[in-house]
C-alpha atoms as a PDB file:
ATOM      1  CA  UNK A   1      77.767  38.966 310.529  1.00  0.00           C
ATOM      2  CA  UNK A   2      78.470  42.300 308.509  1.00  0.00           C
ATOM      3  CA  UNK A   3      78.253  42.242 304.564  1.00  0.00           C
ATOM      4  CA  UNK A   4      81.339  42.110 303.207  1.00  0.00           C
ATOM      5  CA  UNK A   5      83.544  41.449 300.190  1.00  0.00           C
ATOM      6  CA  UNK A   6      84.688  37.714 299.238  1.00  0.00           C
ATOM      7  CA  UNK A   7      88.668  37.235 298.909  1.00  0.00           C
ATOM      8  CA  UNK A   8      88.581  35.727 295.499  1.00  0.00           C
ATOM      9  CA  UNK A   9      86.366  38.673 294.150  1.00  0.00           C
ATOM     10  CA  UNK A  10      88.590  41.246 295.382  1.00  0.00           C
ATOM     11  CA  UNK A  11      91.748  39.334 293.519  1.00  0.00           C
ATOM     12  CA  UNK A  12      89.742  39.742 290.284  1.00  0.00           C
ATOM     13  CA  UNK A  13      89.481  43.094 290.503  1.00  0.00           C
ATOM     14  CA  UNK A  14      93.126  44.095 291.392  1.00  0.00           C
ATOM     15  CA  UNK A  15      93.600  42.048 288.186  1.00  0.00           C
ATOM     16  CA  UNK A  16      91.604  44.284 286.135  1.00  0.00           C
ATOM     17  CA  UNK A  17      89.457  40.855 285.155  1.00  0.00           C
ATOM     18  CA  UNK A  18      85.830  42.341 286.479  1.00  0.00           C
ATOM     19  CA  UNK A  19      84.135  44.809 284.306  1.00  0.00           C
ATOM     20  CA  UNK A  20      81.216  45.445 286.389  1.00  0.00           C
ATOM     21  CA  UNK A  21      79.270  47.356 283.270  1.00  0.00           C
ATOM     22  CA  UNK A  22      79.867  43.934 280.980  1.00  0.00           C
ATOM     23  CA  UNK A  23      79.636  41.150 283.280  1.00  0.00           C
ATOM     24  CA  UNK A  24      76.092  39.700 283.997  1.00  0.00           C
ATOM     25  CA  UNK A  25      75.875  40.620 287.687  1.00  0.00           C
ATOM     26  CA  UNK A  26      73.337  38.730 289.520  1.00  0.00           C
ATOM     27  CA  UNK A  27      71.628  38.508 293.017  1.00  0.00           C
ATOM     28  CA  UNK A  28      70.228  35.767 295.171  1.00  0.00           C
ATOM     29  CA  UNK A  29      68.114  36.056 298.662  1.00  0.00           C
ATOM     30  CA  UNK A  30      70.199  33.010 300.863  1.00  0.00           C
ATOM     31  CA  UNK A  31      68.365  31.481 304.100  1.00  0.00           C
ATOM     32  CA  UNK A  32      69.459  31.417 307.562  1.00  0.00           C
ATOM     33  CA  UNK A  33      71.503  28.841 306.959  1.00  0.00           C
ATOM     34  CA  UNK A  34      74.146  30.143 305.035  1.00  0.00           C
ATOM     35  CA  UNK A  35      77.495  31.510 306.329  1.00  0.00           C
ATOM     36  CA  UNK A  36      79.251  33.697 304.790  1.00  0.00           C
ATOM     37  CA  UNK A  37      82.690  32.847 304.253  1.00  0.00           C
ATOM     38  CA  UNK A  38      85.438  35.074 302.735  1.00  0.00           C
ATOM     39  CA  UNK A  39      86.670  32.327 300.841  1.00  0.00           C
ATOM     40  CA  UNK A  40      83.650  31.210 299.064  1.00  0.00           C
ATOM     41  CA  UNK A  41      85.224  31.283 295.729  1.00  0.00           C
ATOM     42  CA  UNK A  42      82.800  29.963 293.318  1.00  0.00           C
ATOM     43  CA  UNK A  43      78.418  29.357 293.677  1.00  0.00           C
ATOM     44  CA  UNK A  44      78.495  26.240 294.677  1.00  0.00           C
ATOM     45  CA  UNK A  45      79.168  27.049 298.441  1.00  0.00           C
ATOM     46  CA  UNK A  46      75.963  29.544 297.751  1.00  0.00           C
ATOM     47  CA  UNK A  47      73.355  27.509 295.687  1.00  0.00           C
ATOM     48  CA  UNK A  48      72.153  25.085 298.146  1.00  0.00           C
ATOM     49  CA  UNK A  49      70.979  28.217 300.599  1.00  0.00           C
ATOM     50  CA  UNK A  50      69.833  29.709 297.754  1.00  0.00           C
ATOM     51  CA  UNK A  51      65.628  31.063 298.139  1.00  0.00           C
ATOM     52  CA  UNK A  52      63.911  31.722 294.878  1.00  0.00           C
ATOM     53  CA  UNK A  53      65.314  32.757 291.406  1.00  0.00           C
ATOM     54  CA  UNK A  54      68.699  35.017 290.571  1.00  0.00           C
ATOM     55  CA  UNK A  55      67.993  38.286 289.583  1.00  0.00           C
ATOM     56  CA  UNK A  56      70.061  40.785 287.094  1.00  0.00           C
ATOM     57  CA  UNK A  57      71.065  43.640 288.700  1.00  0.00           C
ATOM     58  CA  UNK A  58      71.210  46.862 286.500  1.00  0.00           C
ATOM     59  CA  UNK A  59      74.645  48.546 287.324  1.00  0.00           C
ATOM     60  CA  UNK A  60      74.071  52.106 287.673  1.00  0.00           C
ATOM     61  CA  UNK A  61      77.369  53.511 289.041  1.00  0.00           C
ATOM     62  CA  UNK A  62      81.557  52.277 289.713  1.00  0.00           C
ATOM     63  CA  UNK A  63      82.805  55.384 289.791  1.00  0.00           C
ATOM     64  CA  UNK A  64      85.379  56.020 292.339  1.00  0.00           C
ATOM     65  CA  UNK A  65      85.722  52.404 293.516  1.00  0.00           C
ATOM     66  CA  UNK A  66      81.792  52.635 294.791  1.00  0.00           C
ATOM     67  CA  UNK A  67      79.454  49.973 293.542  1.00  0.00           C
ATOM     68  CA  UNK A  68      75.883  50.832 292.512  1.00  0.00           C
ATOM     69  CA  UNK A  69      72.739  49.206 291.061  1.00  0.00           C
ATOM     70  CA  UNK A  70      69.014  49.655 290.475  1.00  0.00           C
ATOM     71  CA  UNK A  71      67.005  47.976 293.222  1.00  0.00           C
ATOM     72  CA  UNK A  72      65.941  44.658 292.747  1.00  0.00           C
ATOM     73  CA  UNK A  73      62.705  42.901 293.032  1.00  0.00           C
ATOM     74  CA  UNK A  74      62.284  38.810 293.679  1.00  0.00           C
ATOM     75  CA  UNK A  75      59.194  37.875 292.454  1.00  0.00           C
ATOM     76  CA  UNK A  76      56.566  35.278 294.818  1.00  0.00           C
ATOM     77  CA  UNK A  77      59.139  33.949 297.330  1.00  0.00           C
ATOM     78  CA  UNK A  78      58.188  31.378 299.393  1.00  0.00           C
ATOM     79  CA  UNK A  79      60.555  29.129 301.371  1.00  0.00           C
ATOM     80  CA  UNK A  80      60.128  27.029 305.009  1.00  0.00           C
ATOM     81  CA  UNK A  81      63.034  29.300 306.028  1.00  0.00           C
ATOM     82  CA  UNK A  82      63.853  32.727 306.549  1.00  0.00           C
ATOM     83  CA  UNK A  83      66.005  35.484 303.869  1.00  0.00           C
ATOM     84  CA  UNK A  84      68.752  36.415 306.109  1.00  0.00           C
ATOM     85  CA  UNK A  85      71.116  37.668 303.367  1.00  0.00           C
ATOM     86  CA  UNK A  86      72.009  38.325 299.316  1.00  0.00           C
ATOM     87  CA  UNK A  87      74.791  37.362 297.670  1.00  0.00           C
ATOM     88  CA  UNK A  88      75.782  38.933 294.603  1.00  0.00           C
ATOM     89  CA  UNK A  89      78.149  37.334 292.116  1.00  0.00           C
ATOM     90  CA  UNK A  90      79.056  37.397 288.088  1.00  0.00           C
ATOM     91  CA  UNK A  91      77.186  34.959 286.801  1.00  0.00           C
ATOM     92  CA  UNK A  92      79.615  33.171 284.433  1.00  0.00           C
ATOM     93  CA  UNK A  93      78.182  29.133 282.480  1.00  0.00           C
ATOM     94  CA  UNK A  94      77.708  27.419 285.390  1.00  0.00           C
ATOM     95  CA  UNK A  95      78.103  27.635 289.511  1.00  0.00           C
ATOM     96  CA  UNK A  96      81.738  26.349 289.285  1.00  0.00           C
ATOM     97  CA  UNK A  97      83.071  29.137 286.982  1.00  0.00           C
ATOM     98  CA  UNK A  98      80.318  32.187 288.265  1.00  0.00           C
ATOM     99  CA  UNK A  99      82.238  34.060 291.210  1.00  0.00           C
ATOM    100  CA  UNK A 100      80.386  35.516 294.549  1.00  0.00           C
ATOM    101  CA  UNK A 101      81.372  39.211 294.903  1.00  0.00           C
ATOM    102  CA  UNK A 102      79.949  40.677 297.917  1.00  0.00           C
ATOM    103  CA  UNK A 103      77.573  39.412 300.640  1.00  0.00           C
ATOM    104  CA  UNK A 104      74.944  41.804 302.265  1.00  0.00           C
ATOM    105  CA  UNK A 105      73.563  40.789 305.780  1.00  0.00           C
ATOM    106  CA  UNK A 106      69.995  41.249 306.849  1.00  0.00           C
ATOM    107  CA  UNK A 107      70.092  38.988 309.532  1.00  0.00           C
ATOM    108  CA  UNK A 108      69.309  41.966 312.031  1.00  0.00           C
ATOM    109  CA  UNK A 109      66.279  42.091 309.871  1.00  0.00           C
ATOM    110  CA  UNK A 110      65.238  38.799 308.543  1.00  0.00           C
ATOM    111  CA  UNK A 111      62.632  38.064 305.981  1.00  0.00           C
ATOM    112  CA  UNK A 112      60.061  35.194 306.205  1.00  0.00           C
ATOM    113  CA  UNK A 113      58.935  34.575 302.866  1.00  0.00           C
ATOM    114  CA  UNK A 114      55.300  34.085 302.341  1.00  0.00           C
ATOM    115  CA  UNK A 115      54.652  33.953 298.275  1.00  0.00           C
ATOM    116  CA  UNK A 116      54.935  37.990 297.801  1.00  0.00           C
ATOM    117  CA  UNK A 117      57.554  39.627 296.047  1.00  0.00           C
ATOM    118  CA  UNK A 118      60.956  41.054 298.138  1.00  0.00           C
ATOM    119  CA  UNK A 119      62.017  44.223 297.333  1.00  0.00           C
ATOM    120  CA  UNK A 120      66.078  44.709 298.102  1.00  0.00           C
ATOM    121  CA  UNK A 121      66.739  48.461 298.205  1.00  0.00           C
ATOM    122  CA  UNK A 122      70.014  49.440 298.314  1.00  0.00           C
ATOM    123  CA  UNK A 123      71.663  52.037 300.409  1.00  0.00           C
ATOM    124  CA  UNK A 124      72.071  55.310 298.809  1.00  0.00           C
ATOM    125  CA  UNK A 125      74.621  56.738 301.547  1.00  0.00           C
ATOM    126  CA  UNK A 126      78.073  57.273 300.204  1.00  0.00           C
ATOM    127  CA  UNK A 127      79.022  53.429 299.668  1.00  0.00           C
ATOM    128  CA  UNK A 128      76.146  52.444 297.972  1.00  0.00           C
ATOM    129  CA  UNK A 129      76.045  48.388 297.726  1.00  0.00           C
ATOM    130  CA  UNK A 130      79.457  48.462 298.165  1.00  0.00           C
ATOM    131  CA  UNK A 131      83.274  50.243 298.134  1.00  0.00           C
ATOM    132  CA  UNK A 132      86.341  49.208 297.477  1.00  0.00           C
END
């Protein structure tokens, strides 16, 4: 699977109703047993693959439609199965209302957690995290 962009997300953009720099955008590691589906449009088809605690990302960069962020650091992960991808989403009050955004695959590359802290490092080629 290749990372990509949920259809609900991208609505809420063309609608102007996603300010990246306001909203509380958050990440989560998800196991092996999570498939991504485009129309995912809320965190509760996300929580129960969910490893370990959300983390705020720090949104460094939008401009020109390309999505940016300070890496991010998940602190003693452990979990019987493996990180395969993170999903990031605008944490809104609860998992009904809070909206996934964009998965990133690391399947090719998957983590087995063992209590230490995982380190997501974003790209820093021309798309960053992400592009519209």
């Amino acid at each position: 699977m290749a990372s990509a962009l949920y259809l609900h997300a991208k609505g809420v953009f063309l609608n102007g109703c996603l300010d990246m720099y306001q909203a509380t955008i958050e990440a989560v590691l998800v196991n092996e047993n999570y498939v991504y589906n485009a129309t995912h449009d809320d965190l509760t088809y996300v929580r129960p693959y969910v490893i370990g605690s959300a983390q705020a990302l720090t949104v460094t960069d939008i401009y020109g439609g390309v999505f940016d962020a300070n890496d991010v650091t998940f602190t003693a992960v452990t979990s019987s199965y493996k990180v395969s991808g993170v999903v990031i989403y605008q944490n809104k009050i609860d998992d009904e209302s809070s909206i996934p955004i964009a998965y990133i695959d690391c399947s090719l590359t998957p983590i087995t957690p063992n209590g230490s802290n995982i380190t997501v490092q974003w790209d820093n080629g021309p798309n960053k995290i992400f592009a519209l």
